[in-house]
C-alpha atoms as a PDB file:
ATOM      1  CA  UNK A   1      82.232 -41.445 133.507  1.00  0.00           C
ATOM      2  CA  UNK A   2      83.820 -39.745 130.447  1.00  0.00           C
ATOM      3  CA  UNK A   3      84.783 -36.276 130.657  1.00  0.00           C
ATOM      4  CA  UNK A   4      84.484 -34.103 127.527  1.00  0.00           C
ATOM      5  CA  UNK A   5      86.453 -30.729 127.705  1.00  0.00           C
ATOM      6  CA  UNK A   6      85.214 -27.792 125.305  1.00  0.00           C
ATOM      7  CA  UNK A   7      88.298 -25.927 123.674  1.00  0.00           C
ATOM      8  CA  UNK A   8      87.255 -22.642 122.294  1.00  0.00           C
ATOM      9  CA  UNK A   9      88.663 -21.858 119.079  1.00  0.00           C
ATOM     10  CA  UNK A  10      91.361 -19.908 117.877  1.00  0.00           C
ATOM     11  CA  UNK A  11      92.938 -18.193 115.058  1.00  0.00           C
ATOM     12  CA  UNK A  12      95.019 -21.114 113.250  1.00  0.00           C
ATOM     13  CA  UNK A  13      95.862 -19.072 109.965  1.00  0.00           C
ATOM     14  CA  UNK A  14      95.004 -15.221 108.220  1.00  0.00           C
ATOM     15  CA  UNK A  15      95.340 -13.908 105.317  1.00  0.00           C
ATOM     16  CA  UNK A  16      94.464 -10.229 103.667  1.00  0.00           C
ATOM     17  CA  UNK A  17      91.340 -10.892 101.160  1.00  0.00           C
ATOM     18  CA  UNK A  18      92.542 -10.344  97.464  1.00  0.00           C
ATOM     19  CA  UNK A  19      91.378  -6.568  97.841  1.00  0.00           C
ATOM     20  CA  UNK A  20      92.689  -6.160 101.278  1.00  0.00           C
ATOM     21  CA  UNK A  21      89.449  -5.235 102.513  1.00  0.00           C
ATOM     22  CA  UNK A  22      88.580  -7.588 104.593  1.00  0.00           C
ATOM     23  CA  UNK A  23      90.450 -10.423 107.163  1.00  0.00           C
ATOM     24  CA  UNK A  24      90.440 -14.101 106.162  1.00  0.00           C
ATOM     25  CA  UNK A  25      90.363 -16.271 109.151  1.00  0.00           C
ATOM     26  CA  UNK A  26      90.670 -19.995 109.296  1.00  0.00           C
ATOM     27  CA  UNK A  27      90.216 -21.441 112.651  1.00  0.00           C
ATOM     28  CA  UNK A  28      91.487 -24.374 114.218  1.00  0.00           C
ATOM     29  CA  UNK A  29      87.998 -26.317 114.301  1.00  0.00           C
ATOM     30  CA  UNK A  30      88.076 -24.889 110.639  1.00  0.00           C
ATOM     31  CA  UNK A  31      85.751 -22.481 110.269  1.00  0.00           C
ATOM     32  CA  UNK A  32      86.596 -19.995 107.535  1.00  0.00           C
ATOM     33  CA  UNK A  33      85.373 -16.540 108.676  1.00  0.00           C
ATOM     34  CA  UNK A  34      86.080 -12.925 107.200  1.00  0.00           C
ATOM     35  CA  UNK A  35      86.164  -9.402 109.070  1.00  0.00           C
ATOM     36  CA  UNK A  36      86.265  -6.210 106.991  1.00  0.00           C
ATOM     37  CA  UNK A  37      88.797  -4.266 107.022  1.00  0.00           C
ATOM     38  CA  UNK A  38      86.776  -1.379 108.704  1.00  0.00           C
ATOM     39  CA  UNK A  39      84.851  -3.068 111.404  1.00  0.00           C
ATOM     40  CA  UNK A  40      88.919  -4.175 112.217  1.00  0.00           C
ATOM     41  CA  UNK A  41      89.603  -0.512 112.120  1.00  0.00           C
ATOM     42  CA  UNK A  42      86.583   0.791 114.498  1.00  0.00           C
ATOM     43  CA  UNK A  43      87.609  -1.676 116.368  1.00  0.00           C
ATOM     44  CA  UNK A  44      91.120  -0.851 117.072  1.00  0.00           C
ATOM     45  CA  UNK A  45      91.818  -0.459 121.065  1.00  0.00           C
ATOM     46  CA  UNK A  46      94.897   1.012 121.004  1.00  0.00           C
ATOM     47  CA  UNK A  47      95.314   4.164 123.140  1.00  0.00           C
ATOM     48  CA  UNK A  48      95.496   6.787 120.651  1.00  0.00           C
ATOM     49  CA  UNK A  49      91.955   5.382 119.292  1.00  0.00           C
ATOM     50  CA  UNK A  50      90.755   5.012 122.448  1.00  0.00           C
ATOM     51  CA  UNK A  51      91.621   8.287 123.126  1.00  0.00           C
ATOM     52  CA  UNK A  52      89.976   9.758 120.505  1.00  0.00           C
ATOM     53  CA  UNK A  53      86.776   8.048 121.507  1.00  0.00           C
ATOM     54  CA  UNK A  54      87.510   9.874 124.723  1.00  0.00           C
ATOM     55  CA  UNK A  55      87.788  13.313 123.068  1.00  0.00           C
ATOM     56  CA  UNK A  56      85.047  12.529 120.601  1.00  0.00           C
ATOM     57  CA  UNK A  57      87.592  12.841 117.532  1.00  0.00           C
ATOM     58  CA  UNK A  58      87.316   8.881 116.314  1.00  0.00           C
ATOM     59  CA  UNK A  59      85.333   8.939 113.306  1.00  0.00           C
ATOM     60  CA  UNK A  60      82.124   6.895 112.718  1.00  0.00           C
ATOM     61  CA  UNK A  61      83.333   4.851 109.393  1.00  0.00           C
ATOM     62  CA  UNK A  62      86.471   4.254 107.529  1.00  0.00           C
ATOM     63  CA  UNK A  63      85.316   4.196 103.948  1.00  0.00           C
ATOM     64  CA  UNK A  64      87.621   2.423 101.387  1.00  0.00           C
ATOM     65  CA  UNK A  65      89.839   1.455 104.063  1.00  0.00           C
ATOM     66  CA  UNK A  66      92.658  -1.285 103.505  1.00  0.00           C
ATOM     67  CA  UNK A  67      94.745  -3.555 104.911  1.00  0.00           C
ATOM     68  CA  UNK A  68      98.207  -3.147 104.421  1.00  0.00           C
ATOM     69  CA  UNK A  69     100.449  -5.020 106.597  1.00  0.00           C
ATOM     70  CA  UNK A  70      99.808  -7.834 109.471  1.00  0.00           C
ATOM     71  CA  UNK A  71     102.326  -9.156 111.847  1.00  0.00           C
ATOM     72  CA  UNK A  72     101.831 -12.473 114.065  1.00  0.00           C
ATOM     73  CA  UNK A  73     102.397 -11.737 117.924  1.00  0.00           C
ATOM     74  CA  UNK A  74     101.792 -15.012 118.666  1.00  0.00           C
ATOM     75  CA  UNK A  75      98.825 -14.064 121.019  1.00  0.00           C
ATOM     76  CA  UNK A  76      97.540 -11.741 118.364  1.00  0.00           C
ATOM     77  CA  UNK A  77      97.774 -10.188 115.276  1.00  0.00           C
ATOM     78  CA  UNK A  78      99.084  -6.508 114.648  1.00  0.00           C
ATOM     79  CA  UNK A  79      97.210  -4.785 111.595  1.00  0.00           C
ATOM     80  CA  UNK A  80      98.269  -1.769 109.524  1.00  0.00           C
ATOM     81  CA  UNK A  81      95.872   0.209 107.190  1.00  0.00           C
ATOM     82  CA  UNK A  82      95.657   2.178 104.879  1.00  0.00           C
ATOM     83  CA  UNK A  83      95.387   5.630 106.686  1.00  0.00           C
ATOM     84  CA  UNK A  84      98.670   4.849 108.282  1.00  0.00           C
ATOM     85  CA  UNK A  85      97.037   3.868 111.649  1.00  0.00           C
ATOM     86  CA  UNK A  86      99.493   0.897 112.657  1.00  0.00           C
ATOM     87  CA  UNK A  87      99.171   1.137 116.597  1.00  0.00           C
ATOM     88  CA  UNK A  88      96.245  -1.590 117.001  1.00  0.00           C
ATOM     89  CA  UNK A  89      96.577  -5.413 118.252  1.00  0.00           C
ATOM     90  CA  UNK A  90      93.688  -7.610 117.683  1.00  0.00           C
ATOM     91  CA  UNK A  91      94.139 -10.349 120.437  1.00  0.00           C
ATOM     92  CA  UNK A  92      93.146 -13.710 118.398  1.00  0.00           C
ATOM     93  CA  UNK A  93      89.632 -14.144 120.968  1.00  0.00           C
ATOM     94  CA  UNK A  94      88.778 -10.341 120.174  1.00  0.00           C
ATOM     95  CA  UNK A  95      89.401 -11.319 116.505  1.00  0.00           C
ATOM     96  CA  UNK A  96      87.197 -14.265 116.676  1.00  0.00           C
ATOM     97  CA  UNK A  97      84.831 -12.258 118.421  1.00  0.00           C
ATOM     98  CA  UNK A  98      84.665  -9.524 115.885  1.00  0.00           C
ATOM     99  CA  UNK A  99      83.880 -12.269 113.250  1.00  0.00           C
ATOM    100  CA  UNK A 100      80.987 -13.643 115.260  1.00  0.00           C
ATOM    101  CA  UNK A 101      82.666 -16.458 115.923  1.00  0.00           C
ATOM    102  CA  UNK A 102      82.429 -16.180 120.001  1.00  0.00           C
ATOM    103  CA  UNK A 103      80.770 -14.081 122.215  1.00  0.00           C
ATOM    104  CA  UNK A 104      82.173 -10.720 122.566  1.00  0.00           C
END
């Protein structure tokens, strides 16, 4: 009997699109997705966005948003933008999961 064992994928390399509006994702069974830069954004589950949720202060969209900065954790990737927000860390399955990649 031959066991098969199913390895979800992960995040094996990023980049910033050209425009920085948008996150390039390879993964390791190398699929090539992208995530824009405001879905990342209205996604963020820091605690000062979650927060604002909370308080009903977190806006609905993030028009013309950027992304300026992205730092490797390892287990996930911290993303700055261009509003300044620079609090939120995407675990690599959320990531995935923003992209469509896996179930949320």
């Amino acid at each position: 009997m031959t066991m098969t064992a199913l390895v979800a994928p992960t995040v094996a390399d990023y980049e910033a699109s050209t425009d920085l509006g948008a996150l390039l994702v390879r993964t390791t069974q190398d699929d090539a997705l992208s995530v824009p830069a405001e879905t990342l954004r209205l996604s963020c589950k820091c605690a000062h966005c979650t927060r604002a949720r909370f308080d009903g202060r977190f806006p609905q969209a993030f028009p013309g948003i950027a992304i300026t900065e992205i730092g490797d954790l390892g287990y996930g990737l911290n993303i700055s933008f261009s509003d300044g927000h620079n609090r939120g860390i995407y675990p690599k399955p959320y990531l995935l999961s923003l992209a469509g990649a896996i179930g949320s």
